[in-house]
PDB file of N, CA and C in Angstrom:
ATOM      1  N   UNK A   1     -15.126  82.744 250.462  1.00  0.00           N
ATOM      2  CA  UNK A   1     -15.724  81.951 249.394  1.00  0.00           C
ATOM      3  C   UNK A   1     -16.968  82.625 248.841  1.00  0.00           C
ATOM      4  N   UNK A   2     -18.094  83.023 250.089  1.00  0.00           N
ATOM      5  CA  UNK A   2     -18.956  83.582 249.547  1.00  0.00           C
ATOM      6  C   UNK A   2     -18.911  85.079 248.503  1.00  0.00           C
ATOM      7  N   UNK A   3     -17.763  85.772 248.696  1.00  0.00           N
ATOM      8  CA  UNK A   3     -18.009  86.825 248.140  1.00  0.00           C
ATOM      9  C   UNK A   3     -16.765  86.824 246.970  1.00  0.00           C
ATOM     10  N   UNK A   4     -15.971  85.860 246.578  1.00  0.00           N
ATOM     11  CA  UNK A   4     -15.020  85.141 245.655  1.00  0.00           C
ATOM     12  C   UNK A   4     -16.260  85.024 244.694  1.00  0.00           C
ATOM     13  N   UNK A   5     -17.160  83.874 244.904  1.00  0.00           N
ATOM     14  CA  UNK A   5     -18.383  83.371 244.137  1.00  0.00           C
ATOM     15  C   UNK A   5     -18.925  84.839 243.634  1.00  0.00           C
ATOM     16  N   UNK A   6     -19.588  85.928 244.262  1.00  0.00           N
ATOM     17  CA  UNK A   6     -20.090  87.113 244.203  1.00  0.00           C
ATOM     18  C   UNK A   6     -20.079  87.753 242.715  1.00  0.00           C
ATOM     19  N   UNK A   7     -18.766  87.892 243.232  1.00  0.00           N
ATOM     20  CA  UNK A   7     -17.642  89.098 241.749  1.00  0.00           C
ATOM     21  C   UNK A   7     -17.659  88.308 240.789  1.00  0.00           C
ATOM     22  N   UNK A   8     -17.557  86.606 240.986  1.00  0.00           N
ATOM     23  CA  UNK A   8     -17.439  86.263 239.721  1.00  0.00           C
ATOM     24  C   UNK A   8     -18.678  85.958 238.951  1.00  0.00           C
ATOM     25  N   UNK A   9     -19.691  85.623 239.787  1.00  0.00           N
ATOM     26  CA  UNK A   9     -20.772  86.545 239.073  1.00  0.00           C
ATOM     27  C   UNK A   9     -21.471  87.090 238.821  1.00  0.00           C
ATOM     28  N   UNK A  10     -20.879  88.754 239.251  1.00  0.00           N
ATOM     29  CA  UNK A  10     -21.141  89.946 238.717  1.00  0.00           C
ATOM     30  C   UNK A  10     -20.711  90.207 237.619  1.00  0.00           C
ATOM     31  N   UNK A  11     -19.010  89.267 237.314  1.00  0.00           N
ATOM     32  CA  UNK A  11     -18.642  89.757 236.375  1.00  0.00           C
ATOM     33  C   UNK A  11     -19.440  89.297 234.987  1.00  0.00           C
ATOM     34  N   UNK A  12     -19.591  87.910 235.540  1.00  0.00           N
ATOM     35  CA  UNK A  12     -20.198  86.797 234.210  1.00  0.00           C
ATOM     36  C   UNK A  12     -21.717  87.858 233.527  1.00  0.00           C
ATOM     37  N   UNK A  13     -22.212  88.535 234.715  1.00  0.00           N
ATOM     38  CA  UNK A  13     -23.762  89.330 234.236  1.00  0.00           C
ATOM     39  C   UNK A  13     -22.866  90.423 233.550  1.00  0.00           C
ATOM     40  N   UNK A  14     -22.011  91.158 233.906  1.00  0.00           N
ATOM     41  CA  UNK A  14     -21.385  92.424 233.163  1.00  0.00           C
ATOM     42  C   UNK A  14     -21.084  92.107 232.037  1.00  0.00           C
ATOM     43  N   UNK A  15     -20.287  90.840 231.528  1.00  0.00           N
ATOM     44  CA  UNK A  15     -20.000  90.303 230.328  1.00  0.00           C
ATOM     45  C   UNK A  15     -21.472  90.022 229.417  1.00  0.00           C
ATOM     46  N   UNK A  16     -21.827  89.435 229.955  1.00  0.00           N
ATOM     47  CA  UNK A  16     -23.237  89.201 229.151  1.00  0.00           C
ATOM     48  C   UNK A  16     -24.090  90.053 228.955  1.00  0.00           C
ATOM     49  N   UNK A  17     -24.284  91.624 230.081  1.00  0.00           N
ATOM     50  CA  UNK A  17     -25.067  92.717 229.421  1.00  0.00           C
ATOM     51  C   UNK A  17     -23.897  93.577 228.161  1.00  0.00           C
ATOM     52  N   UNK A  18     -22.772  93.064 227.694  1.00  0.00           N
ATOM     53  CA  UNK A  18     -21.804  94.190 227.362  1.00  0.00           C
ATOM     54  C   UNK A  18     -22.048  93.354 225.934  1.00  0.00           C
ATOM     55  N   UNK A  19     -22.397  91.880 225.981  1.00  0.00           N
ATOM     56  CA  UNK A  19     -21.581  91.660 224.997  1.00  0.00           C
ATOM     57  C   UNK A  19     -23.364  91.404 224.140  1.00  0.00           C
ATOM     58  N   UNK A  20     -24.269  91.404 224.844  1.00  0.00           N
ATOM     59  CA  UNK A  20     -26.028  91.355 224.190  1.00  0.00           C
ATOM     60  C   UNK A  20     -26.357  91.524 223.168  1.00  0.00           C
ATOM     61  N   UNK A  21     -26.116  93.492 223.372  1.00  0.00           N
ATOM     62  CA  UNK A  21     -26.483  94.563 222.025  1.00  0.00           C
ATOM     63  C   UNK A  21     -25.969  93.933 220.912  1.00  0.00           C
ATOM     64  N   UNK A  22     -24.782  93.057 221.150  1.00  0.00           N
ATOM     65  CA  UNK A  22     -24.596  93.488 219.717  1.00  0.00           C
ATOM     66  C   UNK A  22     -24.439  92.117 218.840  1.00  0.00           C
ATOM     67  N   UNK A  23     -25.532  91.016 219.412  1.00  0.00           N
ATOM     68  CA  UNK A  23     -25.874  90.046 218.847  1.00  0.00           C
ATOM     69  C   UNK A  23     -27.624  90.690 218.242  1.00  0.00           C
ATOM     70  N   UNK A  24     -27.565  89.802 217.348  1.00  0.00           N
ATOM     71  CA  UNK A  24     -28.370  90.739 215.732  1.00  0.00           C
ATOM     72  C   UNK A  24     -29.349  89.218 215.176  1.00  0.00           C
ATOM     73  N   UNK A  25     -30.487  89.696 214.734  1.00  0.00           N
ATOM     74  CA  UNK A  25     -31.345  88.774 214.286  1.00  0.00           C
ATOM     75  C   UNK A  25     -31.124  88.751 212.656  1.00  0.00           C
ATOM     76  N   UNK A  26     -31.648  87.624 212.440  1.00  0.00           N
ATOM     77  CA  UNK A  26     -30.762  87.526 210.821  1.00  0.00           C
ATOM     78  C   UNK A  26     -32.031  86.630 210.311  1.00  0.00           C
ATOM     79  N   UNK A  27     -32.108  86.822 209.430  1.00  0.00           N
ATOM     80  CA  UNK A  27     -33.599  85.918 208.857  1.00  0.00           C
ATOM     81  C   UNK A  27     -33.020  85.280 207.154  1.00  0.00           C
ATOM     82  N   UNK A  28     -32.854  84.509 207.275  1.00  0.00           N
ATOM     83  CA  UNK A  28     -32.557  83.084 206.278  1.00  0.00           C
ATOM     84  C   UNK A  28     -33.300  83.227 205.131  1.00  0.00           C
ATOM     85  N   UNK A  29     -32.141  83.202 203.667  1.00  0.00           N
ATOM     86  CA  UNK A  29     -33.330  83.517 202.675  1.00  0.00           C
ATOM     87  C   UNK A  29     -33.257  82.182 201.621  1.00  0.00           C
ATOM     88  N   UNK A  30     -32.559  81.003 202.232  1.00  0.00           N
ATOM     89  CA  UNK A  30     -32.221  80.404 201.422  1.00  0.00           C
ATOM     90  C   UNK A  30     -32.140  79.246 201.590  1.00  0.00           C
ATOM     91  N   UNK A  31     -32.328  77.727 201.996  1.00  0.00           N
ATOM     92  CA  UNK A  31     -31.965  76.608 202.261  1.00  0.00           C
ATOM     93  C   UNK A  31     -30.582  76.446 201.350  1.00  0.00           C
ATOM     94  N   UNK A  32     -29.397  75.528 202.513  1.00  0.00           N
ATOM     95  CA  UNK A  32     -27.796  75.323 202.374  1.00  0.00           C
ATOM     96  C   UNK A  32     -27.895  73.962 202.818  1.00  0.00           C
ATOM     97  N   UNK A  33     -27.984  72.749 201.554  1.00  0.00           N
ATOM     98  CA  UNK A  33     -27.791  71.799 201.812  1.00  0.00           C
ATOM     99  C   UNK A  33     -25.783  70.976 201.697  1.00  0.00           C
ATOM    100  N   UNK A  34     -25.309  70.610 202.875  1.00  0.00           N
ATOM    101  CA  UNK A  34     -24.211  70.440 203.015  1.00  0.00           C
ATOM    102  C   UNK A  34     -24.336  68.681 203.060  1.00  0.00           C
ATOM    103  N   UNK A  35     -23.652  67.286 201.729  1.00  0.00           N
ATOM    104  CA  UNK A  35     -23.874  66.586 201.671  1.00  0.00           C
ATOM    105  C   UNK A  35     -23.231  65.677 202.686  1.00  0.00           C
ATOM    106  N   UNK A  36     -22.841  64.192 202.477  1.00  0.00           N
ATOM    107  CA  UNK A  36     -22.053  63.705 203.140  1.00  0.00           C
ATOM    108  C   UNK A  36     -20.776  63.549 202.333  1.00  0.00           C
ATOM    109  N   UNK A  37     -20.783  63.634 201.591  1.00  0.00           N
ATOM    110  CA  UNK A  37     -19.450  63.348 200.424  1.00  0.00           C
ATOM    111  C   UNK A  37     -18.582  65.627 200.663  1.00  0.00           C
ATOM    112  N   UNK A  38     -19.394  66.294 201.061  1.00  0.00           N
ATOM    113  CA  UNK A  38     -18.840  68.349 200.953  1.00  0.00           C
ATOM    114  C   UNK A  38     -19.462  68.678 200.333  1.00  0.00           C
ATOM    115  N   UNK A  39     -20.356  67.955 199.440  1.00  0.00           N
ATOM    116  CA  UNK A  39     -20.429  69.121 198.361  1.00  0.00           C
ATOM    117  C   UNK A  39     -22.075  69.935 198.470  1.00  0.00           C
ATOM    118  N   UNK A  40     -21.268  71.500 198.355  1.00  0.00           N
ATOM    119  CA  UNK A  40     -22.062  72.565 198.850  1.00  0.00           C
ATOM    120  C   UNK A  40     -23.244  72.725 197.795  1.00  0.00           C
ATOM    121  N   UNK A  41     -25.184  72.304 198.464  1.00  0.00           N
ATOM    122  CA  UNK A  41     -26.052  72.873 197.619  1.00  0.00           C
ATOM    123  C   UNK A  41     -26.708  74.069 197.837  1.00  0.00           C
ATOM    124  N   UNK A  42     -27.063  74.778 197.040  1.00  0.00           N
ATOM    125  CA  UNK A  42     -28.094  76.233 197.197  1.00  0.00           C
ATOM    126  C   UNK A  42     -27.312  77.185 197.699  1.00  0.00           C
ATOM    127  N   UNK A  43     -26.208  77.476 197.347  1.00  0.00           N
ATOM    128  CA  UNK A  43     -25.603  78.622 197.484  1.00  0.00           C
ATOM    129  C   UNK A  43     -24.267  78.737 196.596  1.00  0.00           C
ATOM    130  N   UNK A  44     -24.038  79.796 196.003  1.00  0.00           N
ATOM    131  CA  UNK A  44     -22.519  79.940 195.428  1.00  0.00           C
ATOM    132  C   UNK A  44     -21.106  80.468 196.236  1.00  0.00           C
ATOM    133  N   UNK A  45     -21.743  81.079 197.610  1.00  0.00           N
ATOM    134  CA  UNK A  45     -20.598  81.660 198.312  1.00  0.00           C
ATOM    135  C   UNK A  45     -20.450  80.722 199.336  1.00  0.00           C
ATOM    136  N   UNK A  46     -19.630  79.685 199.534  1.00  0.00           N
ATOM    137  CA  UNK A  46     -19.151  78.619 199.648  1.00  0.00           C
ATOM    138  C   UNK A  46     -18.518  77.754 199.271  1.00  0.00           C
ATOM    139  N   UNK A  47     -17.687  77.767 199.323  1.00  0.00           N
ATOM    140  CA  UNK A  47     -16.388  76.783 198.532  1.00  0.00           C
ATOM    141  C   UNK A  47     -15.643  75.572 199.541  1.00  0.00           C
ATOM    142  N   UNK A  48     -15.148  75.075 198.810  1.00  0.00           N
ATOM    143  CA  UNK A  48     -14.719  73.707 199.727  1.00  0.00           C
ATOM    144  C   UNK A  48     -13.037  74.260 200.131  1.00  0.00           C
ATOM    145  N   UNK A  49     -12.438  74.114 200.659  1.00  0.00           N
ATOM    146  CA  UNK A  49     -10.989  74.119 200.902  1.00  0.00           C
ATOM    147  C   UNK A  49     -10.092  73.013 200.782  1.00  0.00           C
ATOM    148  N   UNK A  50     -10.424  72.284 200.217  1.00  0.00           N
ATOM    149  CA  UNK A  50      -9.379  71.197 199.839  1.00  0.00           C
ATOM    150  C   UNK A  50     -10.199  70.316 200.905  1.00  0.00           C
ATOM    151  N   UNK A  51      -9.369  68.988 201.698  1.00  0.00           N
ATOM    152  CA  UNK A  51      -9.879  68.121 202.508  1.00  0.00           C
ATOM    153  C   UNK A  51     -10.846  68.844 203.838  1.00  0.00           C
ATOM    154  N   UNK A  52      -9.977  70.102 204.138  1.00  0.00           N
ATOM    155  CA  UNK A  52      -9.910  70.525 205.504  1.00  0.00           C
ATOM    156  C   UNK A  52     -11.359  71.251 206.053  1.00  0.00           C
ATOM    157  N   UNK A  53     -11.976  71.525 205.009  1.00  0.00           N
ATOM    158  CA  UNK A  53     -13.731  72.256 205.080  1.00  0.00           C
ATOM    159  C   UNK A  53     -13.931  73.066 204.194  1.00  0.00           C
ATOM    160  N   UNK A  54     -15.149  73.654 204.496  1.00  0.00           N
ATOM    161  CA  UNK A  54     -15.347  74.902 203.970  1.00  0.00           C
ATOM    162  C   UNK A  54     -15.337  75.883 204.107  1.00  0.00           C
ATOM    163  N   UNK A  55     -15.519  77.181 203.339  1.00  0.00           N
ATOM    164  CA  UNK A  55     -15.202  78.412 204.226  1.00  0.00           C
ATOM    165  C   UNK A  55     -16.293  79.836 203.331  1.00  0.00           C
ATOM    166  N   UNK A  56     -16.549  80.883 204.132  1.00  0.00           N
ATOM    167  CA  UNK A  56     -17.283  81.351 202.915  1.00  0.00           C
ATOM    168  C   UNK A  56     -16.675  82.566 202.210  1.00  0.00           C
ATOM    169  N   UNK A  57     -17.136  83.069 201.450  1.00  0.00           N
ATOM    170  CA  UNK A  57     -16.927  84.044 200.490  1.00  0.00           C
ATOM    171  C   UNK A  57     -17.737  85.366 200.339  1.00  0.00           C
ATOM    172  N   UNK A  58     -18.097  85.573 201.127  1.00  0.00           N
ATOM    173  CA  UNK A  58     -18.803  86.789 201.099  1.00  0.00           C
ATOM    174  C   UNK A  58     -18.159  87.460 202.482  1.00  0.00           C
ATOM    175  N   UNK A  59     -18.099  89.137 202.438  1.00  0.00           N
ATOM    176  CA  UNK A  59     -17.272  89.830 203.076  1.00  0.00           C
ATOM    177  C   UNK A  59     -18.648  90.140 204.320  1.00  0.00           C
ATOM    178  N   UNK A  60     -18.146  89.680 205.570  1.00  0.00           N
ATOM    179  CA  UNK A  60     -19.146  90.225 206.917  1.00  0.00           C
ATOM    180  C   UNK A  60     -19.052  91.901 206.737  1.00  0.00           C
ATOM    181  N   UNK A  61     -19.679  92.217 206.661  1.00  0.00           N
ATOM    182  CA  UNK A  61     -19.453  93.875 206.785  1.00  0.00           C
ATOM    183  C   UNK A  61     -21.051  94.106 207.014  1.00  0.00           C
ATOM    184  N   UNK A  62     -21.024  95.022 209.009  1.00  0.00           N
ATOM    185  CA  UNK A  62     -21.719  95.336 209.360  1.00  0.00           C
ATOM    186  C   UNK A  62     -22.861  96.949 208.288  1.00  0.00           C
ATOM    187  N   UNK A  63     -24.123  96.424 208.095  1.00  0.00           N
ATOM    188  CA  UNK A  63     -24.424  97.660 207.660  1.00  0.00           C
ATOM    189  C   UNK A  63     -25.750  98.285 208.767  1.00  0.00           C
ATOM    190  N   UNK A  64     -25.704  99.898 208.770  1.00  0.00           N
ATOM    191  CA  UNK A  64     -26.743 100.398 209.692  1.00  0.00           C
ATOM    192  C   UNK A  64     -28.050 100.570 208.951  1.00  0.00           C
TER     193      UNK A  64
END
């Protein structure tokens, strides 16, 4: 038991130093007011999807 417990977490710390780097600080340039009725304020890349939510419109693409 004791060394079952061990590995699993060693592994849980291995996962979490692997997966760290490559969470990224992001600084907000804009207030996104989301109403109770959907409808999206202070931003244009956001669209509604019919009943089911929203989704956005701008392409994630990492830059260095």
């Amino acid at each position: 038991m004791g060394k079952t417990l061990f590995i699993v977490l060693l592994l849980i710390l291995c996962s979490i130093l692997v997966t760290f780097p490559n969470v990224k600080i992001v600084k907000a340039q804009s207030t996104i007011y989301i109403t109770a009725d959907g409808t999206v304020e202070g931003t244009d890349k956001i669209q509604r999807n019919g009943d089911t939510g929203i989704k956005p419109r701008w392409n994630m693409v990492r830059s260095s």
